[in-house]
N, C-alpha and C. Protein backbone atom coordinates (compact mmCIF):
# COMPACT_ATOMS: atom_id res chain seq x y z
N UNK A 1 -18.71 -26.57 87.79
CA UNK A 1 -19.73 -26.98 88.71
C UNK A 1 -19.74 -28.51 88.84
N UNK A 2 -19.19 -29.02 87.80
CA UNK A 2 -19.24 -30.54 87.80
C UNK A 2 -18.41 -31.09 88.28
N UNK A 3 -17.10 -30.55 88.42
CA UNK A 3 -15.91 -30.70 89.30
C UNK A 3 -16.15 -30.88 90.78
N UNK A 4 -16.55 -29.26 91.11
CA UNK A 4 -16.71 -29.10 92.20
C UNK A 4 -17.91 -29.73 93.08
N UNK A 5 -18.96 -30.46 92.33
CA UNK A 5 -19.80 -31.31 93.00
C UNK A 5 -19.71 -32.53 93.18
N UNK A 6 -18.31 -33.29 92.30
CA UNK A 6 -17.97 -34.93 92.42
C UNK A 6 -18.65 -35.10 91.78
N UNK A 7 -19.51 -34.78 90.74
CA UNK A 7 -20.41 -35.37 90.09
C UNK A 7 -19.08 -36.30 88.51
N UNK A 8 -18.66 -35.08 88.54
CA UNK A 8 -18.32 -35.64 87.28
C UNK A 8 -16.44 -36.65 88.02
N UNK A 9 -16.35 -36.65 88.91
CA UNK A 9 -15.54 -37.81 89.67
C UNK A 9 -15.97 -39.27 89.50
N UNK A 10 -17.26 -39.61 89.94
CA UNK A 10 -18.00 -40.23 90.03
C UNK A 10 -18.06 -41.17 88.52
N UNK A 11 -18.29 -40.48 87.17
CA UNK A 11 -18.15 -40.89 86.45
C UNK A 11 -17.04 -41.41 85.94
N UNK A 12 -16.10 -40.47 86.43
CA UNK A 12 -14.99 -40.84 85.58
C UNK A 12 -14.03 -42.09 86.67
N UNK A 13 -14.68 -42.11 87.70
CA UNK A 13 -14.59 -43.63 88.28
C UNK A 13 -14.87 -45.18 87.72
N UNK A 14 -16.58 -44.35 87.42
CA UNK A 14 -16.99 -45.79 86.92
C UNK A 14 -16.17 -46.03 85.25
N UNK A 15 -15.96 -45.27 84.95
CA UNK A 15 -15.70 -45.70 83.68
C UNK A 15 -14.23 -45.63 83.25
N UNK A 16 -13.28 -45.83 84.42
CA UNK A 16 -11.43 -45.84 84.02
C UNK A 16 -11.45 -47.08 83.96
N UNK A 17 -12.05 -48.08 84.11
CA UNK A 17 -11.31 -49.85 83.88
C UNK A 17 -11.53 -49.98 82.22
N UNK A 18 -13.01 -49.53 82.06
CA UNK A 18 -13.29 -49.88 80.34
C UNK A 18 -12.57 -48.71 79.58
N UNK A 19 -12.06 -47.67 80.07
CA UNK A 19 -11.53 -46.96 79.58
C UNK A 19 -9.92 -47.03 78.95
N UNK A 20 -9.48 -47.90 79.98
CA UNK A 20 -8.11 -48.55 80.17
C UNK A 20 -7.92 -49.84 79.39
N UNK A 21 -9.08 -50.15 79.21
CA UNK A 21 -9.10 -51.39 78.38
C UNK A 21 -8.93 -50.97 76.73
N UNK A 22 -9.05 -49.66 76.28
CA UNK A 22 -9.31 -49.52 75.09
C UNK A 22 -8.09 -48.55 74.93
N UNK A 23 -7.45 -48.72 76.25
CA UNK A 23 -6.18 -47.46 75.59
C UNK A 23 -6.34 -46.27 75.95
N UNK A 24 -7.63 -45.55 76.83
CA UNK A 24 -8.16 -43.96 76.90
C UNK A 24 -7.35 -43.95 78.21
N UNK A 25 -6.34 -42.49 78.06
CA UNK A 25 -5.65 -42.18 79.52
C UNK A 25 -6.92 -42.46 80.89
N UNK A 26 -6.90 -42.89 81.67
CA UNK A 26 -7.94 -41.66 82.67
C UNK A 26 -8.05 -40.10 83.18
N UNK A 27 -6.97 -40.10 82.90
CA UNK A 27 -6.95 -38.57 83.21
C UNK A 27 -7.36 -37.45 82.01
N UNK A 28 -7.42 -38.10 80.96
CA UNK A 28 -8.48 -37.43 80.18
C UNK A 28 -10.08 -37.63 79.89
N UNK A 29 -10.62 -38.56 80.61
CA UNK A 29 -12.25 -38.59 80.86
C UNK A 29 -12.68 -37.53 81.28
N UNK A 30 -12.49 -36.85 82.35
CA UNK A 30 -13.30 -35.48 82.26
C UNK A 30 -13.80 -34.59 81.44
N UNK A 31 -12.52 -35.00 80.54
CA UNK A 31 -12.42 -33.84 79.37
C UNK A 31 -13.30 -34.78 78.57
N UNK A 32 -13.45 -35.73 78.02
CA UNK A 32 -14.10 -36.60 77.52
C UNK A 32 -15.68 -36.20 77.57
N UNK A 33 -16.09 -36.52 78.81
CA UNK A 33 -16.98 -36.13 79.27
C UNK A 33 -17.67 -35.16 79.06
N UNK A 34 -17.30 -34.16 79.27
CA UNK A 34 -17.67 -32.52 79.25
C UNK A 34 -17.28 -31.96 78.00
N UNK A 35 -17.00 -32.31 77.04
CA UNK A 35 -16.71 -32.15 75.92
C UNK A 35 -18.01 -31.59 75.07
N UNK A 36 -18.47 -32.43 75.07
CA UNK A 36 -19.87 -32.97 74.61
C UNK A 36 -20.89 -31.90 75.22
N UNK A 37 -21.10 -31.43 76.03
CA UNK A 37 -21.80 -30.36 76.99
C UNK A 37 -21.33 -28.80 76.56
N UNK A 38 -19.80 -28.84 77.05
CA UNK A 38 -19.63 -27.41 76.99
C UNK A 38 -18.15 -26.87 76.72
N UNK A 39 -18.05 -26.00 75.58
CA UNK A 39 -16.81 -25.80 74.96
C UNK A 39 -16.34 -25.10 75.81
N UNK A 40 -16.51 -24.06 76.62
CA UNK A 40 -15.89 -23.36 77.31
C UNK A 40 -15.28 -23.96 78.62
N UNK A 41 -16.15 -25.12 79.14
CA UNK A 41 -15.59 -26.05 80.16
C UNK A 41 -14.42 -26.71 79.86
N UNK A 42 -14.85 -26.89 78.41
CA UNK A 42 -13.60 -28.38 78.25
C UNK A 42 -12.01 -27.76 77.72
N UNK A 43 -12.32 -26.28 77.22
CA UNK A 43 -11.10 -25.63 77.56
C UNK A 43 -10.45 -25.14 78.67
N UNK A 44 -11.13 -24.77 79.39
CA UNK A 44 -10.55 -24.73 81.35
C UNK A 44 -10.28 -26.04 81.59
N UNK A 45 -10.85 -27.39 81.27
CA UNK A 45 -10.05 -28.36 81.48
C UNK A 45 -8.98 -29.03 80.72
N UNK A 46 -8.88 -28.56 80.20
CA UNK A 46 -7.51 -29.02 79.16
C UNK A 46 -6.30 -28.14 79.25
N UNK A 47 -6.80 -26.69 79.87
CA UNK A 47 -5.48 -25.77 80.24
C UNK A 47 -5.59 -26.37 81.58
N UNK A 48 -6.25 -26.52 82.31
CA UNK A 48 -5.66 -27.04 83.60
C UNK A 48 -4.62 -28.52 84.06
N UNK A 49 -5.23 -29.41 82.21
CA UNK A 49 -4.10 -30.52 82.03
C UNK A 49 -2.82 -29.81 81.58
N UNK A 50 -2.74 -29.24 80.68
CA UNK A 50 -1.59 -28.44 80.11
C UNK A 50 -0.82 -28.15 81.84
N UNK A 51 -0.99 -27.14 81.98
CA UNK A 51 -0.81 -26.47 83.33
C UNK A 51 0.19 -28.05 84.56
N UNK A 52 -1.01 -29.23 84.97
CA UNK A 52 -0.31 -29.81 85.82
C UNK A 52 0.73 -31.39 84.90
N UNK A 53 0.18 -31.24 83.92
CA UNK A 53 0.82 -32.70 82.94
C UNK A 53 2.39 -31.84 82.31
N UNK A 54 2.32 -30.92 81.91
CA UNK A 54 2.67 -30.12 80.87
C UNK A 54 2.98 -30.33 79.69
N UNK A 55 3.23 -29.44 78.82
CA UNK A 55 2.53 -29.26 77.54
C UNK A 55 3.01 -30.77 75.91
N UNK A 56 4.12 -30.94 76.40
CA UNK A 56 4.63 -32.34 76.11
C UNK A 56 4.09 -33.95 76.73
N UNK A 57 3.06 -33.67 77.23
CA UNK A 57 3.17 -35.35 78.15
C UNK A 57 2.01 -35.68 76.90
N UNK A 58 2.19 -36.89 77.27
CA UNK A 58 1.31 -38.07 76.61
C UNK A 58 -0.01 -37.82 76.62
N UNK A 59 -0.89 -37.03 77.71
CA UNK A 59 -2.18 -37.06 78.40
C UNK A 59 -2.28 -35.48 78.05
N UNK A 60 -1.31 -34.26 77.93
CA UNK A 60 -1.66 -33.07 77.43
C UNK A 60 -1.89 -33.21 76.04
N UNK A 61 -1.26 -34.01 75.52
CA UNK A 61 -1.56 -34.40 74.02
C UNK A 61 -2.52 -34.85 73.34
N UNK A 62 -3.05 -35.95 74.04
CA UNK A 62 -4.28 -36.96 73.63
C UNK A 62 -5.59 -35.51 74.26
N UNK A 63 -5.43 -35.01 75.24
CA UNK A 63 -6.12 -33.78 75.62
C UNK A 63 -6.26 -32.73 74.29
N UNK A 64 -5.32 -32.42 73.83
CA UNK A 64 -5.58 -31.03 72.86
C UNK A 64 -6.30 -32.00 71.57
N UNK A 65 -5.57 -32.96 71.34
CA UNK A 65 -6.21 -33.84 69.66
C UNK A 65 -7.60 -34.28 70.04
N UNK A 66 -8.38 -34.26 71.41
CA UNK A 66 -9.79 -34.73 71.98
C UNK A 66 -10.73 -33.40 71.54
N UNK A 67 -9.62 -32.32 72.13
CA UNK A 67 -10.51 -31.10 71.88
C UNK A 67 -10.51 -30.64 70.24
N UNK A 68 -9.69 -30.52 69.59
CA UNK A 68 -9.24 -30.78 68.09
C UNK A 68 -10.53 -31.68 67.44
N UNK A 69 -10.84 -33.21 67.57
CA UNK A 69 -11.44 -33.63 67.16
C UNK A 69 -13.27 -34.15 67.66
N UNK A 70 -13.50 -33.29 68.51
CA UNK A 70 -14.73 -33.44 68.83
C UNK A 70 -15.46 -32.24 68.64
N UNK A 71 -16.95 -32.54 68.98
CA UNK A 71 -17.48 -30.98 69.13
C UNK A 71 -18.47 -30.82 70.25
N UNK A 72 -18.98 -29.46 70.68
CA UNK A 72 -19.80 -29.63 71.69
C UNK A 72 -21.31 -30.19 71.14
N UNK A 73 -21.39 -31.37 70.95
CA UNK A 73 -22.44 -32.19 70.23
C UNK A 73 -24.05 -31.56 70.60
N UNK A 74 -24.56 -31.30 71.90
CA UNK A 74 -25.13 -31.04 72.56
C UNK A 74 -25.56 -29.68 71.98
N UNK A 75 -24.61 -28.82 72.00
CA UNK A 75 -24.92 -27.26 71.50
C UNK A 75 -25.20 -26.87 70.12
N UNK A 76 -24.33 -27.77 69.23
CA UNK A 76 -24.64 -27.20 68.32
C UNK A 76 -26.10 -28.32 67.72
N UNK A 77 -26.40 -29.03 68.13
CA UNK A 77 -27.64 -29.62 67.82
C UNK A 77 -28.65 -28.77 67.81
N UNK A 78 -28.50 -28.51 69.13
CA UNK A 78 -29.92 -27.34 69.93
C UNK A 78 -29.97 -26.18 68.95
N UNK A 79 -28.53 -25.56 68.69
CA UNK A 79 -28.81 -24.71 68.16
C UNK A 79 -29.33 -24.48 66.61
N UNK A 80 -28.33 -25.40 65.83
CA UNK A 80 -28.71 -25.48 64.38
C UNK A 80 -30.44 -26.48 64.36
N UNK A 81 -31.09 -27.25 65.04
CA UNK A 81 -31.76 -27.68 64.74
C UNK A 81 -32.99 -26.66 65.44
N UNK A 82 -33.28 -25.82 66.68
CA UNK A 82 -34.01 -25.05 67.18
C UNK A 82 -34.12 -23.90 65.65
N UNK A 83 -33.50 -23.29 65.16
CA UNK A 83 -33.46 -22.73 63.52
C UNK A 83 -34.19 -23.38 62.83
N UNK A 84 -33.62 -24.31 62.59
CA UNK A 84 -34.71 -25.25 61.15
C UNK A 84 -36.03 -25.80 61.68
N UNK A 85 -36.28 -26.07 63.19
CA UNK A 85 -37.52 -26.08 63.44
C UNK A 85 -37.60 -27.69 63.30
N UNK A 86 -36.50 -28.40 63.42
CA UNK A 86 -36.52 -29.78 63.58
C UNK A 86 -36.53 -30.42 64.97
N UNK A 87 -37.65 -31.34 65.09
CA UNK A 87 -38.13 -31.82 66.17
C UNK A 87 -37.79 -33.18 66.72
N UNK A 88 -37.37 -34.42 65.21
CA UNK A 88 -36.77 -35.64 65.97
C UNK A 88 -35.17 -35.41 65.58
N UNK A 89 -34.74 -35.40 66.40
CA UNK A 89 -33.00 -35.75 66.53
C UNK A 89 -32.70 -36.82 67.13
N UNK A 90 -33.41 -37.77 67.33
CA UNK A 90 -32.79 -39.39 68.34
C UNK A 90 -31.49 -39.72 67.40
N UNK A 91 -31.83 -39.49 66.19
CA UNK A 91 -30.76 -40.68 64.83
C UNK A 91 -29.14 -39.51 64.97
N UNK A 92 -29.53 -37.90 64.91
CA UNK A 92 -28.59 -37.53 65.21
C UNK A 92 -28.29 -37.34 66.21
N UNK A 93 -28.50 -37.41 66.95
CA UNK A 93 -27.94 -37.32 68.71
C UNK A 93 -27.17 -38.70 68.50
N UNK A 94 -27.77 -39.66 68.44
CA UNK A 94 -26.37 -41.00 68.24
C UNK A 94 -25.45 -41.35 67.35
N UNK A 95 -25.29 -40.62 66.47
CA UNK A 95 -24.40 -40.58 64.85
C UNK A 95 -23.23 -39.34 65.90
N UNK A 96 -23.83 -37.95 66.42
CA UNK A 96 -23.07 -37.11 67.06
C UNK A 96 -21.96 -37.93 68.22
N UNK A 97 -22.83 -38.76 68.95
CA UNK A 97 -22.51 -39.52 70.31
C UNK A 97 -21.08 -40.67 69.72
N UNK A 98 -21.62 -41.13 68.08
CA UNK A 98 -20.49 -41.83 67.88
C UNK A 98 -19.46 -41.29 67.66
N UNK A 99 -19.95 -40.22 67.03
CA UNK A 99 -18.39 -39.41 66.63
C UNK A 99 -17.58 -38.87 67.63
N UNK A 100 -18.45 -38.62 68.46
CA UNK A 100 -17.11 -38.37 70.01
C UNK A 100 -16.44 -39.69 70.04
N UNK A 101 -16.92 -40.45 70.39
CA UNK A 101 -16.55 -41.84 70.73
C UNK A 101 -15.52 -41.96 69.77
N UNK A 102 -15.30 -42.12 68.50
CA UNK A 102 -14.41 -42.18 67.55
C UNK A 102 -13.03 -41.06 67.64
N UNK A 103 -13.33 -39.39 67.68
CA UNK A 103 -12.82 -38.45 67.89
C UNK A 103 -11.63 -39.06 69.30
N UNK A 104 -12.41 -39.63 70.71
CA UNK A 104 -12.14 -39.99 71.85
C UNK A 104 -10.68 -41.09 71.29
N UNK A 105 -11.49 -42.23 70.85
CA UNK A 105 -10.34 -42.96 70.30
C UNK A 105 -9.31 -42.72 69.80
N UNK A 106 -9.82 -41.77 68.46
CA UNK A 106 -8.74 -42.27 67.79
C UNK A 106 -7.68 -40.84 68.05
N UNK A 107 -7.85 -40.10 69.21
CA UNK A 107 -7.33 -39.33 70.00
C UNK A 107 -6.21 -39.72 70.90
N UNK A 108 -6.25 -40.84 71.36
CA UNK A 108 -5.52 -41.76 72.16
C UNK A 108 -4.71 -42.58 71.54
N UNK A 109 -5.47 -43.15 70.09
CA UNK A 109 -4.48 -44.02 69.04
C UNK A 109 -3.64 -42.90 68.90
N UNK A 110 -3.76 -42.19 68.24
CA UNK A 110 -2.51 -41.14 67.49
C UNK A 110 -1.75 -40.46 67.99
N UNK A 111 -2.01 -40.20 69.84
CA UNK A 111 -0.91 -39.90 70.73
C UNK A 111 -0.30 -40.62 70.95
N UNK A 112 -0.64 -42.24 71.13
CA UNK A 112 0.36 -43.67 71.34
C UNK A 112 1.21 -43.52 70.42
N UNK A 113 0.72 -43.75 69.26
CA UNK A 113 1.82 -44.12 68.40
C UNK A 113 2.67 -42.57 67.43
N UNK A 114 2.13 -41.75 67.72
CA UNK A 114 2.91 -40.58 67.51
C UNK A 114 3.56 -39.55 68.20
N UNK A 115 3.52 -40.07 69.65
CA UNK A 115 4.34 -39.45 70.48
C UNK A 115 4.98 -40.35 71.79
């Protein structure tokens, strides 16, 4: 749905210069992106990189080690913390937010220099 509304275009506009600056393909921000939201999305987008990159390129790679090292941050918050009946998550919602960010990176480091 995020595809198909430009919504998530849009983002991954604004954010390919700083993205490029740190080494992150652009063509893996989507996946970046949606990662974080929804596991089942971010596997339709990563077979659809597989599919047009194929399964050797630089950007299918840094793609599978993104999905490998992140999680759907978002879901499993809601879920494990809606259970325990915990109400502030600000501190983990941004400890989660870094670890994509890190996962993101060092996703891109280890396809550079290992493939």
């Amino acid at each position: 749905m995020l595809r198909a509304s430009g919504l998530l275009d849009i983002f991954v506009c604004f954010l390919a210069k700083p993205a490029k600056a740190v080494g992150i393909p652009s063509e893996i921000l989507p996946l970046a992106l949606l990662r974080p939201f929804s596991g089942g999305g971010s596997i339709g987008l990563l077979t659809d990189m597989i599919k047009s990159y194929g399964a050797d390129s630089r950007i299918s790679r840094t793609a599978a080690i993104l999905c490998a090292s992140t999680e759907t941050t978002f879901y499993t918050i809601s879920v494990y913390f809606r259970s325990t009946r915990v109400k502030y998550t600000k501190g983990v919602v941004l400890a989660a937010i870094f670890g994509d960010l890190v996962g993101i990176l060092c996703a891109s480091f280890l396809s550079t220099i290992n493939f």
